[in-house]
C-alpha atoms as a PDB file:
ATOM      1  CA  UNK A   1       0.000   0.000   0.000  1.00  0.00           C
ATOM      2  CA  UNK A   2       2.474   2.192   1.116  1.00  0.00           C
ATOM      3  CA  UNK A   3       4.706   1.744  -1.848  1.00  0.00           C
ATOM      4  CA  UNK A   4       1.988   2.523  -4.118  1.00  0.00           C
ATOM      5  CA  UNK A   5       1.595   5.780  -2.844  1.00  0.00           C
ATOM      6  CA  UNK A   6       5.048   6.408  -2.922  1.00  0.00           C
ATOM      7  CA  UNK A   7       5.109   5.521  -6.598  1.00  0.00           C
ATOM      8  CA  UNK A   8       2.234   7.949  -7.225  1.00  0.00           C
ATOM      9  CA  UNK A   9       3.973  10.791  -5.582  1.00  0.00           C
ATOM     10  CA  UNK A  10       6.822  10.098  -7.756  1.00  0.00           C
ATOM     11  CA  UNK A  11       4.864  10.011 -10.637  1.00  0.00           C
ATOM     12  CA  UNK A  12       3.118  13.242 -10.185  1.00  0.00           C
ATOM     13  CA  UNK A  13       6.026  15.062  -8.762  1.00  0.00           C
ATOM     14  CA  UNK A  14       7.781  13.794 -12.094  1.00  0.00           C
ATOM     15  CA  UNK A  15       4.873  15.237 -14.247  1.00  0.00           C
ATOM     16  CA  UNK A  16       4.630  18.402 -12.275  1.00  0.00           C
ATOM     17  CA  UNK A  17       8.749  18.841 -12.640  1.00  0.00           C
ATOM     18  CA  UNK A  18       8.605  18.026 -16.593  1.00  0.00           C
ATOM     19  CA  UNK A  19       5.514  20.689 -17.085  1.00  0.00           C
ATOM     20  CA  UNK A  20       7.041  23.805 -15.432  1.00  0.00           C
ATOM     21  CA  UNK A  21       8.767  26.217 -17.437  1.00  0.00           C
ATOM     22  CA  UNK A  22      11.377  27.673 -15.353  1.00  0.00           C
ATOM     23  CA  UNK A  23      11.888  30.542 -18.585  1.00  0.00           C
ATOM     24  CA  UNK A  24       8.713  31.143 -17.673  1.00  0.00           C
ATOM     25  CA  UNK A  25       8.917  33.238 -13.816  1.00  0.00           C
ATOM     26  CA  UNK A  26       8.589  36.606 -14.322  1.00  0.00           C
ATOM     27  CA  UNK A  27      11.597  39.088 -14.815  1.00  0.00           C
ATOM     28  CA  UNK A  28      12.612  42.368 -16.491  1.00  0.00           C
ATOM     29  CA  UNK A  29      11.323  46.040 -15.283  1.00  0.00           C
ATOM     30  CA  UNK A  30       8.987  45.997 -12.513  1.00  0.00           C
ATOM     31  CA  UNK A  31       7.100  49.049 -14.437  1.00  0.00           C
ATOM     32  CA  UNK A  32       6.265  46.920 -17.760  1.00  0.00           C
ATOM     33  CA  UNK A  33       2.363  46.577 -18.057  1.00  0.00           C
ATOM     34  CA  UNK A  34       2.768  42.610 -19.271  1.00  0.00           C
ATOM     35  CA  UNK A  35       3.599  41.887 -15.676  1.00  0.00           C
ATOM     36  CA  UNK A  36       1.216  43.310 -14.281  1.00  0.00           C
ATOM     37  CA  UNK A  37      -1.695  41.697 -16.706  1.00  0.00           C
ATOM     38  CA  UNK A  38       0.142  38.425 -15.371  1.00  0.00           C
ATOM     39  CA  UNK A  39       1.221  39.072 -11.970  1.00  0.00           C
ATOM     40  CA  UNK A  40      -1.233  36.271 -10.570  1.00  0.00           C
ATOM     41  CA  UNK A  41       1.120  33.465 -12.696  1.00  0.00           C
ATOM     42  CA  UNK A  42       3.439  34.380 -10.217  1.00  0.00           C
ATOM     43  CA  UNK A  43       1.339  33.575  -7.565  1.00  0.00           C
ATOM     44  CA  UNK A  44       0.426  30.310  -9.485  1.00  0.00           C
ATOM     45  CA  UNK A  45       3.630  29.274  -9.336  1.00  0.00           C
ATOM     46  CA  UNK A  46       4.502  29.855  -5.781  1.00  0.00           C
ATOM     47  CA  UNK A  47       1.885  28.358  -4.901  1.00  0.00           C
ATOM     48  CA  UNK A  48       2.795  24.678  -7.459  1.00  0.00           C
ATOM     49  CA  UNK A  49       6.463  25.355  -6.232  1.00  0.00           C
ATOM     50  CA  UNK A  50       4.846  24.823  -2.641  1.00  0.00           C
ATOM     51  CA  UNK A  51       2.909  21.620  -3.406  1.00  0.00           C
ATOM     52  CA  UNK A  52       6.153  20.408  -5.235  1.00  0.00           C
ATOM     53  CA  UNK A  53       8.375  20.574  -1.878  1.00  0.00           C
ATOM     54  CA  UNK A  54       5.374  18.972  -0.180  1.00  0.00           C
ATOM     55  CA  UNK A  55       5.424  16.205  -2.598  1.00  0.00           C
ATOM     56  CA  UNK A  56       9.203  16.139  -2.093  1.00  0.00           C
ATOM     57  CA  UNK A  57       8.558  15.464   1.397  1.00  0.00           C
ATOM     58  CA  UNK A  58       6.321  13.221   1.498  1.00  0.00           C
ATOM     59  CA  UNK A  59       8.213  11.200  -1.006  1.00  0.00           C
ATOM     60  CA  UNK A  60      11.314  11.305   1.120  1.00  0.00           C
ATOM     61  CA  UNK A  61       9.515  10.411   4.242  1.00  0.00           C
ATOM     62  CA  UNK A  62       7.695   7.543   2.426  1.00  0.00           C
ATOM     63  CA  UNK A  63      11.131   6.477   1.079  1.00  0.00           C
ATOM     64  CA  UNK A  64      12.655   6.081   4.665  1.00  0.00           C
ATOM     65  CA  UNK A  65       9.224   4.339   5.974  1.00  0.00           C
ATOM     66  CA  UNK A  66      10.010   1.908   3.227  1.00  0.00           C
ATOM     67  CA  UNK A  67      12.882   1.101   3.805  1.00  0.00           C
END
């Protein structure tokens, strides 16, 4: 049981690794108007950055109760 979980974490934290852009965070002049039309992608991505470290714990921790 436990090791299927552990190979879903790894699965989706694989996916969610492979799909993120890291081009894609946004830089230049904090004055341009594109970053403001897009300032809540920023937020977006904290906020999948923070669900990636969780998944990076959780897969560690499952790792150790594994083995």
């Amino acid at each position: 049981m436990i090791e299927n979980i552990w190979l879903l974490i790894a699965l989706v934290l694989n996916f969610f690794v492979l799909s993120t852009d890291p081009k894609a965070s946004s830089g230049g002049s904090p004055n341009n108007n594109l970053n403001m039309l897009f300032s809540s992608v920023s937020d977006g991505q904290k906020s999948l950055r923070n669900v990636m470290w969780f998944l990076v714990a959780c897969f560690y921790l499952l790792s150790l109760v594994i083995n």
